[in-house]
PDB file of N, CA and C in Angstrom:
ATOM      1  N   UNK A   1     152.639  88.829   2.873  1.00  0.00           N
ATOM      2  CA  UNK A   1     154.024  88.438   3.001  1.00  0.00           C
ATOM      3  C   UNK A   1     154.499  87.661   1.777  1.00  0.00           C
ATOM      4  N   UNK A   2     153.503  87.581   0.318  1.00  0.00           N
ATOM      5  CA  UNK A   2     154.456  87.094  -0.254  1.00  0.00           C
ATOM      6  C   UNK A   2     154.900  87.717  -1.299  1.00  0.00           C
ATOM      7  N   UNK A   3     155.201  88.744  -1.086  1.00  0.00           N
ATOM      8  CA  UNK A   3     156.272  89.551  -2.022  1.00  0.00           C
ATOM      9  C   UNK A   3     157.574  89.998  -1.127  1.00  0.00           C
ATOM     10  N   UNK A   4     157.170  89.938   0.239  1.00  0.00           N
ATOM     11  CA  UNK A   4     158.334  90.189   0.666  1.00  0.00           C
ATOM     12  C   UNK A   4     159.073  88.790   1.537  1.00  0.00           C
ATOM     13  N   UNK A   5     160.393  88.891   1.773  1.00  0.00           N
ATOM     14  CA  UNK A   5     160.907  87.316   2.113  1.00  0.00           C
ATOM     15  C   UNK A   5     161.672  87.806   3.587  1.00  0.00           C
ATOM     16  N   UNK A   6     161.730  87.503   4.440  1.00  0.00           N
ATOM     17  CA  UNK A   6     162.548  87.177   5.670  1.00  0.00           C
ATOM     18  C   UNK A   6     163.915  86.833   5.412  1.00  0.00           C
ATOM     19  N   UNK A   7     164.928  87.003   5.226  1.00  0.00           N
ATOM     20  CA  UNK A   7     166.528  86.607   5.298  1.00  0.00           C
ATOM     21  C   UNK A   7     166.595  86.579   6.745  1.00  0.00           C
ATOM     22  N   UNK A   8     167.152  88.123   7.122  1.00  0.00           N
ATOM     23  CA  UNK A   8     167.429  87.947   8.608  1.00  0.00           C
ATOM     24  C   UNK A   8     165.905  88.657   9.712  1.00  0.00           C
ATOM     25  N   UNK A   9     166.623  88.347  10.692  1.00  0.00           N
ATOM     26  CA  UNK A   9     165.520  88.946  11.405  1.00  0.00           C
ATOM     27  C   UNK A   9     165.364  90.640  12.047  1.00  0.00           C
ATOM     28  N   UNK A  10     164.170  90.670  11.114  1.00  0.00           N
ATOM     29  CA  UNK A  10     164.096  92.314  10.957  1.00  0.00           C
ATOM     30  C   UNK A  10     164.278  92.992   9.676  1.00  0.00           C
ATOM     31  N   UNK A  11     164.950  91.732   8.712  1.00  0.00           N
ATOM     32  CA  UNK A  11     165.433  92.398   7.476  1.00  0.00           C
ATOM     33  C   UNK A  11     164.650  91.636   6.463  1.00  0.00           C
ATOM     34  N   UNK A  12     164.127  92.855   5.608  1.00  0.00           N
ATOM     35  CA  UNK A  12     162.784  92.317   4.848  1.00  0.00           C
ATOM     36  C   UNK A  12     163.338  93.168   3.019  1.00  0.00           C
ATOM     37  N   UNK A  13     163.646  91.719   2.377  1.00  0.00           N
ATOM     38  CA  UNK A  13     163.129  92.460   0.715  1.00  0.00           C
ATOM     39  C   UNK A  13     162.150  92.701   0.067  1.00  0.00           C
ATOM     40  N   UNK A  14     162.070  93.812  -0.560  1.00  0.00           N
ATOM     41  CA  UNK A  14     160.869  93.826  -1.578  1.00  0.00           C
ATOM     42  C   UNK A  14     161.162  93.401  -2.742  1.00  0.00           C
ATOM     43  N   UNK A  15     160.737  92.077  -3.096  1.00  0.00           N
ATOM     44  CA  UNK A  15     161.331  91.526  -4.347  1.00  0.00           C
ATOM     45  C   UNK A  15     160.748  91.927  -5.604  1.00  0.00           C
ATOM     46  N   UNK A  16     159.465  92.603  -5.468  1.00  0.00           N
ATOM     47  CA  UNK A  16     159.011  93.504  -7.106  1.00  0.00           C
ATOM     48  C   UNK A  16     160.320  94.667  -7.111  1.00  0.00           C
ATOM     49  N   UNK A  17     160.725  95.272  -5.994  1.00  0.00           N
ATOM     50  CA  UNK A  17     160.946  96.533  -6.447  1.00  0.00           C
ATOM     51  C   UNK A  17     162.466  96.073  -6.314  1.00  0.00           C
ATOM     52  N   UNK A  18     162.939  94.591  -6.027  1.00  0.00           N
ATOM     53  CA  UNK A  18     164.678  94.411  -6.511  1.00  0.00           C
ATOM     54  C   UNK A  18     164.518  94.468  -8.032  1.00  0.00           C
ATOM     55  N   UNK A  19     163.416  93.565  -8.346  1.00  0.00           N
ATOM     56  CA  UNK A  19     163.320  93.289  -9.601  1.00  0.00           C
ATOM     57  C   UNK A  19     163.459  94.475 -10.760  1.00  0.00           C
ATOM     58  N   UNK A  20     162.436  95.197  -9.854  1.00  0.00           N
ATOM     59  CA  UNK A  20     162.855  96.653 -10.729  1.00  0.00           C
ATOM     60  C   UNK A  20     164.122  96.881 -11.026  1.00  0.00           C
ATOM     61  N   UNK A  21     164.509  97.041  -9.886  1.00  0.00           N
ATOM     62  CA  UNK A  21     165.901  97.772  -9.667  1.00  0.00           C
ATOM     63  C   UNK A  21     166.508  97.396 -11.077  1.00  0.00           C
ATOM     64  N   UNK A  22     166.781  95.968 -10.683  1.00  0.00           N
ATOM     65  CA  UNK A  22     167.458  94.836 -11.497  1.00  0.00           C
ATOM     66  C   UNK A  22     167.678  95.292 -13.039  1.00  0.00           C
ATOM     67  N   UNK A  23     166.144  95.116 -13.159  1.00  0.00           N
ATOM     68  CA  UNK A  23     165.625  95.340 -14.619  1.00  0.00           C
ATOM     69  C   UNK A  23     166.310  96.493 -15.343  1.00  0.00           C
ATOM     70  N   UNK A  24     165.707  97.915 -14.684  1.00  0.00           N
ATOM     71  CA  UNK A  24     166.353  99.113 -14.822  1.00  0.00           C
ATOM     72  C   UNK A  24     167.839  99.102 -14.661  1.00  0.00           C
ATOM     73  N   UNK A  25     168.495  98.972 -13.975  1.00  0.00           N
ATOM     74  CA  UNK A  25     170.121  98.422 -13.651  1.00  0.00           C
ATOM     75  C   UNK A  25     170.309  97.928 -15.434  1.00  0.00           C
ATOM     76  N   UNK A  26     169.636  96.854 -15.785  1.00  0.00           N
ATOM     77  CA  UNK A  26     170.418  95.797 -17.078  1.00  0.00           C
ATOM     78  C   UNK A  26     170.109  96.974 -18.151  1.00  0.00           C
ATOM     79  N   UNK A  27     168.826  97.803 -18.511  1.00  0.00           N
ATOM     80  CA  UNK A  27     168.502  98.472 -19.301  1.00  0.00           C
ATOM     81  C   UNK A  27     169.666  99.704 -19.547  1.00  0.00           C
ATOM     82  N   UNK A  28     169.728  99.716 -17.873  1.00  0.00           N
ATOM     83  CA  UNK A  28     170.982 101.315 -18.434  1.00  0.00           C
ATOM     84  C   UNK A  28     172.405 101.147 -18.401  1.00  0.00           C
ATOM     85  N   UNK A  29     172.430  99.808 -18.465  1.00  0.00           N
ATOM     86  CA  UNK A  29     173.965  99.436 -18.810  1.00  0.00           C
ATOM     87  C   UNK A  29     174.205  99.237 -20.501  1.00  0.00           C
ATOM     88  N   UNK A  30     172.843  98.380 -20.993  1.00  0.00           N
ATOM     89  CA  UNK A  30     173.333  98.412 -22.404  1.00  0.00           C
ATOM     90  C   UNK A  30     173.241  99.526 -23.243  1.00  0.00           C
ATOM     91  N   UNK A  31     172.088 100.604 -22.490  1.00  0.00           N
ATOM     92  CA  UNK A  31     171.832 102.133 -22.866  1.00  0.00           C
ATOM     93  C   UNK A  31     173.277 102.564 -23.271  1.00  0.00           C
ATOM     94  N   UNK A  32     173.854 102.774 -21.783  1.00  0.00           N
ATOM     95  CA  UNK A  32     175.380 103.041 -21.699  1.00  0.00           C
ATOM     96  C   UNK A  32     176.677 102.321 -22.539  1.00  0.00           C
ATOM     97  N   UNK A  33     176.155 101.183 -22.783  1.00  0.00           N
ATOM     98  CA  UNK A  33     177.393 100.200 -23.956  1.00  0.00           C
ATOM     99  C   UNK A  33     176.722 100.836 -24.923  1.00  0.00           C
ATOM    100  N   UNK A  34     175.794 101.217 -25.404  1.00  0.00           N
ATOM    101  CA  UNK A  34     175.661 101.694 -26.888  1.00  0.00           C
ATOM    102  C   UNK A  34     176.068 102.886 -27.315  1.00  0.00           C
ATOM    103  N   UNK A  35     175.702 103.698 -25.895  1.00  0.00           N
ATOM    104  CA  UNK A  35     175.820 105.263 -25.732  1.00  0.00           C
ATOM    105  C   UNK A  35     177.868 105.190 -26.359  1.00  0.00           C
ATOM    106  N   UNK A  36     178.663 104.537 -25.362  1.00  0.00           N
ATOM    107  CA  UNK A  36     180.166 104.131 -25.733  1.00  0.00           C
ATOM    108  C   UNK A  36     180.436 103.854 -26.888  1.00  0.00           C
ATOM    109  N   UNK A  37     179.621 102.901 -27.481  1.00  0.00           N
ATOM    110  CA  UNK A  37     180.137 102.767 -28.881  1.00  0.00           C
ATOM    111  C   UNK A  37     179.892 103.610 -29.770  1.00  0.00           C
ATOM    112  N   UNK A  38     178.734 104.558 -29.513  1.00  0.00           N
ATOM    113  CA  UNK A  38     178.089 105.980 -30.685  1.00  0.00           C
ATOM    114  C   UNK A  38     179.646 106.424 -30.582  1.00  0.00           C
ATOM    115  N   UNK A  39     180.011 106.914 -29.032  1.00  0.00           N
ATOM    116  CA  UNK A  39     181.137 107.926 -29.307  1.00  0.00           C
ATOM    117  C   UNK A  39     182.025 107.205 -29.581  1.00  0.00           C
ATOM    118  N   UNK A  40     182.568 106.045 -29.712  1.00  0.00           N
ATOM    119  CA  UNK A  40     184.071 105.744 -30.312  1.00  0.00           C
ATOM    120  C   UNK A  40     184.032 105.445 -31.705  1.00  0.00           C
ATOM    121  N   UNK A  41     182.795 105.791 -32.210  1.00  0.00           N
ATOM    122  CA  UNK A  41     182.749 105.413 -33.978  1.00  0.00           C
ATOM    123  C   UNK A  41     182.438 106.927 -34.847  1.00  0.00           C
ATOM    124  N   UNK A  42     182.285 107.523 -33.364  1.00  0.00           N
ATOM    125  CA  UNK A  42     182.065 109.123 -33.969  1.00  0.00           C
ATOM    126  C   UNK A  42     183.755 109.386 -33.553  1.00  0.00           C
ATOM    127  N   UNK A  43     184.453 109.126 -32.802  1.00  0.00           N
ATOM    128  CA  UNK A  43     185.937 109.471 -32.026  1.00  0.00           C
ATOM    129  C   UNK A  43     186.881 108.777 -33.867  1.00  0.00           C
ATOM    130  N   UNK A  44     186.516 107.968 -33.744  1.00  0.00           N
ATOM    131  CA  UNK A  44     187.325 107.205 -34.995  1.00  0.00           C
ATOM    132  C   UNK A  44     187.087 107.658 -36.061  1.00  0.00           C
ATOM    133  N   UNK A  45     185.832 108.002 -36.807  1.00  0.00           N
ATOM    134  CA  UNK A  45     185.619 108.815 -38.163  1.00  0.00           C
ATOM    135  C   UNK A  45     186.096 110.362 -38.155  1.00  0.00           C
ATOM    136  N   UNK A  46     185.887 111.192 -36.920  1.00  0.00           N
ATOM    137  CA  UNK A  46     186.835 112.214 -36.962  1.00  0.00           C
ATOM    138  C   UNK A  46     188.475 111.920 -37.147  1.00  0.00           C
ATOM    139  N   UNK A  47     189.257 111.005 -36.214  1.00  0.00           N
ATOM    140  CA  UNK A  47     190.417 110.809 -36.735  1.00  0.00           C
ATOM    141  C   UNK A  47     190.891 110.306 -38.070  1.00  0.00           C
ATOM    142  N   UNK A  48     190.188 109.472 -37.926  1.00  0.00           N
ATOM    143  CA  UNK A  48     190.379 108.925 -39.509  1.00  0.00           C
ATOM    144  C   UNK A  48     190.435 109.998 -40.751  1.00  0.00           C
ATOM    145  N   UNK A  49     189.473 111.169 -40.599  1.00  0.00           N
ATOM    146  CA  UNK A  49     188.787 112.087 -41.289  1.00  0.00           C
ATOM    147  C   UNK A  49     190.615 113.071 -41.395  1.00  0.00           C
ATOM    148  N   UNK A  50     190.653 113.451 -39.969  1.00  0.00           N
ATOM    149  CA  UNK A  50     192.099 114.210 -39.889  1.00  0.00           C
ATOM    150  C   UNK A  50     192.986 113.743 -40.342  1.00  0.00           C
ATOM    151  N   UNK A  51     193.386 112.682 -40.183  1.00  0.00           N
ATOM    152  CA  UNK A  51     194.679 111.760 -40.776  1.00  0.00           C
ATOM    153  C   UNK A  51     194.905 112.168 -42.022  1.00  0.00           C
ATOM    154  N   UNK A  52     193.833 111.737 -42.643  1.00  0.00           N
ATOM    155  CA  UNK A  52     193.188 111.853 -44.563  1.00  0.00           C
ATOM    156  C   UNK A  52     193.357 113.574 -44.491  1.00  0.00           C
ATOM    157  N   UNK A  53     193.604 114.031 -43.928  1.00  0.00           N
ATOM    158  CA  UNK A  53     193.809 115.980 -44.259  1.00  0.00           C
ATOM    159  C   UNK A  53     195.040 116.373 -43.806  1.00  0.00           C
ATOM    160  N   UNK A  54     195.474 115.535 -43.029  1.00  0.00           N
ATOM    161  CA  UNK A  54     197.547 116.291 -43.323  1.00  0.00           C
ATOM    162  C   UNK A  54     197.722 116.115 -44.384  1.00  0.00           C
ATOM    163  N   UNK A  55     199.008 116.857 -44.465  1.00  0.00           N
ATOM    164  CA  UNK A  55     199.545 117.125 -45.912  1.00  0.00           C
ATOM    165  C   UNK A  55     200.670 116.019 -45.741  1.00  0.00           C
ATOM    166  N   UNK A  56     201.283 115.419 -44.833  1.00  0.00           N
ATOM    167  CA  UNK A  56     203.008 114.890 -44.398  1.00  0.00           C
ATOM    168  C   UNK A  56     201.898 113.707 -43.685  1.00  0.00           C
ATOM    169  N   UNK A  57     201.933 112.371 -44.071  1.00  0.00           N
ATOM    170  CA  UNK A  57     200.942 111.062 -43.649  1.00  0.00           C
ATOM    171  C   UNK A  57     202.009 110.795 -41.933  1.00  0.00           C
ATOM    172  N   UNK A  58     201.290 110.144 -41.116  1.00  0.00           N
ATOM    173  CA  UNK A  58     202.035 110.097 -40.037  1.00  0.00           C
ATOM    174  C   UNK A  58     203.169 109.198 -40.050  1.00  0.00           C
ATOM    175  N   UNK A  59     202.912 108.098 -41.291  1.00  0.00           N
ATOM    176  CA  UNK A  59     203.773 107.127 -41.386  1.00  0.00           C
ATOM    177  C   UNK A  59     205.182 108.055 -41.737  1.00  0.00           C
ATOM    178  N   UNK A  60     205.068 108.774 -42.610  1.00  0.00           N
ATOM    179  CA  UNK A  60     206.373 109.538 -43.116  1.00  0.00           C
ATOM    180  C   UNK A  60     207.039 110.380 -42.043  1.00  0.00           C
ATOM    181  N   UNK A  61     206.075 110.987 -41.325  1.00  0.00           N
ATOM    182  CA  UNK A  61     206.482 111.779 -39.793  1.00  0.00           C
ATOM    183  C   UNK A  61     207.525 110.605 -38.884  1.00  0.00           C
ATOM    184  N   UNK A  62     206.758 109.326 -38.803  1.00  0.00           N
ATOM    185  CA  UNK A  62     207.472 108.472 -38.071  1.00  0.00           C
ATOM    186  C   UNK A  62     208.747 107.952 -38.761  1.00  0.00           C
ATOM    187  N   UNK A  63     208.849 107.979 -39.860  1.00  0.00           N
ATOM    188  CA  UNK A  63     210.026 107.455 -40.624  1.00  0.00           C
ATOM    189  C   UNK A  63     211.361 108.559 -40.935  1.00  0.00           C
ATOM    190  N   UNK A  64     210.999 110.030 -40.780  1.00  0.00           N
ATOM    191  CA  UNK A  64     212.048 110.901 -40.160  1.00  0.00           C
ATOM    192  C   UNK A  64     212.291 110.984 -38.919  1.00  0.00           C
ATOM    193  N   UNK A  65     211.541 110.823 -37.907  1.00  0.00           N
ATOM    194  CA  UNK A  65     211.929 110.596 -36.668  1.00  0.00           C
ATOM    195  C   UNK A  65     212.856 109.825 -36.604  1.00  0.00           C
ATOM    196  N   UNK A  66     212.692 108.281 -37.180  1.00  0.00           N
ATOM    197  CA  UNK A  66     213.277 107.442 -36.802  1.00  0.00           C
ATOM    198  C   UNK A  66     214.977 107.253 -37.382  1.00  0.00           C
ATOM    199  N   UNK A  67     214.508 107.900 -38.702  1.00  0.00           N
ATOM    200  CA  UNK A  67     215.734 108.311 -39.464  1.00  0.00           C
ATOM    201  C   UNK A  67     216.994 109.256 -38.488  1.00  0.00           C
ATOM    202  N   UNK A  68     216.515 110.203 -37.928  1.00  0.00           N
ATOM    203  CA  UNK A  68     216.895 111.175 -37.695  1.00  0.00           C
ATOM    204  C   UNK A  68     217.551 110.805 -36.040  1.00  0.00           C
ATOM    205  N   UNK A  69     216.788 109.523 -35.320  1.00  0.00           N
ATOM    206  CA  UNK A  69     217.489 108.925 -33.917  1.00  0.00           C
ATOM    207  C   UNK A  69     218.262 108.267 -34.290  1.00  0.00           C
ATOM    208  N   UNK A  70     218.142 107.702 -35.514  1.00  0.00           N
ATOM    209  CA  UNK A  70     219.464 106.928 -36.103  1.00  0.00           C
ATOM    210  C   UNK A  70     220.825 107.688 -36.471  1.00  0.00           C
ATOM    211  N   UNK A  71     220.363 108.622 -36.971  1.00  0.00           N
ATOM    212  CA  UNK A  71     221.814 109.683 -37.467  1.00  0.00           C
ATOM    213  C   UNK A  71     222.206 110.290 -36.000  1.00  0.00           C
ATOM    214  N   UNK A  72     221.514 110.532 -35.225  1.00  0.00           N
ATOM    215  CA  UNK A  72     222.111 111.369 -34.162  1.00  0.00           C
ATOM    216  C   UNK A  72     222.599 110.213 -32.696  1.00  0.00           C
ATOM    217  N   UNK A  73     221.818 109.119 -33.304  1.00  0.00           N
ATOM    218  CA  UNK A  73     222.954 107.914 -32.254  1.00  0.00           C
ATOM    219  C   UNK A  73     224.442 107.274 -33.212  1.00  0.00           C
ATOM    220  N   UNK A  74     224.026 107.569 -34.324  1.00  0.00           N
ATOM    221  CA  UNK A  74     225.871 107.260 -35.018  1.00  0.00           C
ATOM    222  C   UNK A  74     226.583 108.360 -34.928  1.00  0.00           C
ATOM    223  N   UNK A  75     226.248 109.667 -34.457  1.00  0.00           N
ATOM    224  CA  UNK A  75     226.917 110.976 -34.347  1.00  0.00           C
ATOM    225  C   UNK A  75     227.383 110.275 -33.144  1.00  0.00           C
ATOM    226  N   UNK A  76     226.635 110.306 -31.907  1.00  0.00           N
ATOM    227  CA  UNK A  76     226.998 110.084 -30.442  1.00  0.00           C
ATOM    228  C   UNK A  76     227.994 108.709 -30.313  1.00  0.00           C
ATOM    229  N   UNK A  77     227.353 108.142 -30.440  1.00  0.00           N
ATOM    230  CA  UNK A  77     228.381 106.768 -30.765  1.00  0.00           C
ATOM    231  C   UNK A  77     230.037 107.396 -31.559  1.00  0.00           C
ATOM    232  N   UNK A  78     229.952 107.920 -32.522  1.00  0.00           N
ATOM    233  CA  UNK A  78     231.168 108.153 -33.192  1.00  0.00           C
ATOM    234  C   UNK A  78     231.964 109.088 -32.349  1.00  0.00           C
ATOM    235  N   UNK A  79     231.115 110.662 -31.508  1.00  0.00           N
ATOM    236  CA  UNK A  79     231.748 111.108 -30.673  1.00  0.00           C
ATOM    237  C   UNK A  79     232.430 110.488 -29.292  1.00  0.00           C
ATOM    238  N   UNK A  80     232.057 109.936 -28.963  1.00  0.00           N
ATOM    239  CA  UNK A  80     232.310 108.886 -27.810  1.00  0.00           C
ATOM    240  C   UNK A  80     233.572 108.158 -28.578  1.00  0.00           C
ATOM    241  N   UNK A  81     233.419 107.201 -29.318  1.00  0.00           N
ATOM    242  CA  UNK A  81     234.505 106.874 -30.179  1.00  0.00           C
ATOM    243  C   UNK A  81     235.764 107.467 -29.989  1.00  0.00           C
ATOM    244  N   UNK A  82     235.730 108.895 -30.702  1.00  0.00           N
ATOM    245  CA  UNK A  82     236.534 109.475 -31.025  1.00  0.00           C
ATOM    246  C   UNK A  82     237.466 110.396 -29.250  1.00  0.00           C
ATOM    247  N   UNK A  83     236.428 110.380 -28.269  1.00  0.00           N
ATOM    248  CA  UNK A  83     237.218 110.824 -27.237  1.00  0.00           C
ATOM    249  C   UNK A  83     238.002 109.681 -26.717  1.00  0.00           C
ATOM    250  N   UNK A  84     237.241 108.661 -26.533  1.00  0.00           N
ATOM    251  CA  UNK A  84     237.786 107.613 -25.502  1.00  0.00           C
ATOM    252  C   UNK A  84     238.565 106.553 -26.734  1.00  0.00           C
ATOM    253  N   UNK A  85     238.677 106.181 -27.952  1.00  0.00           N
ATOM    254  CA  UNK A  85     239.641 105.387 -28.630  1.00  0.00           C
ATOM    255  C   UNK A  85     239.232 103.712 -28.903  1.00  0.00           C
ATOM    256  N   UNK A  86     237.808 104.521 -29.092  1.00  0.00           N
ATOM    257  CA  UNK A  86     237.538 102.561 -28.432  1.00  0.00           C
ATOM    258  C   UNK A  86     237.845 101.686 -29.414  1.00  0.00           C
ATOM    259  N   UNK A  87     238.120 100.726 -29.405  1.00  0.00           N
ATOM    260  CA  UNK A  87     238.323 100.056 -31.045  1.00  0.00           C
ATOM    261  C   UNK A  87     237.179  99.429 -31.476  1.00  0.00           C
ATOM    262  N   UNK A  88     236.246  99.135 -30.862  1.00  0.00           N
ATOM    263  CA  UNK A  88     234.911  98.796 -32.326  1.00  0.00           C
ATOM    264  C   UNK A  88     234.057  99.810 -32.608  1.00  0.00           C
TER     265      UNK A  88
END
């Protein structure tokens, strides 16, 4: 009886084989945190890799976009304007 302990009655741990558990449990979690970080440093050098191979950088993609919501909200704005008379 002394590997195993009494809590309740009838209910018996085996404390080598929690321990196991335990042990194995902590081992395949950091397995698994490492396993995560392989792929997000392999996930990031492919993007990174793509980025560096457009021809048009995304920053410039985002800066016609933004250009281009700007011209088509002073269109809308000015149409609106121009039906209803607004004065500003």
């Amino acid at each position: 009886m002394a590997t195993n302990q009494r809590i309740f009655e009838g209910f018996q741990i085996n404390r080598p084989l929690l321990t196991g558990g335990v042990v194995l449990t902590g081992i395949g979690s950091v397995l698994g945190a490492a396993g995560a970080a392989m792929v997000c440093a392999a996930l990031l050098t492919a993007g990174r890799g793509w980025v560096r191979s457009l021809e048009t950088p995304p920053s410039e993609l985002a800066h016609r976009a933004l250009s281009g919501a700007k011209a088509a909200r002073s269109a809308g704005w000015e149409a609106w304007r121009a039906e209803y008379g607004s004065p500003n």
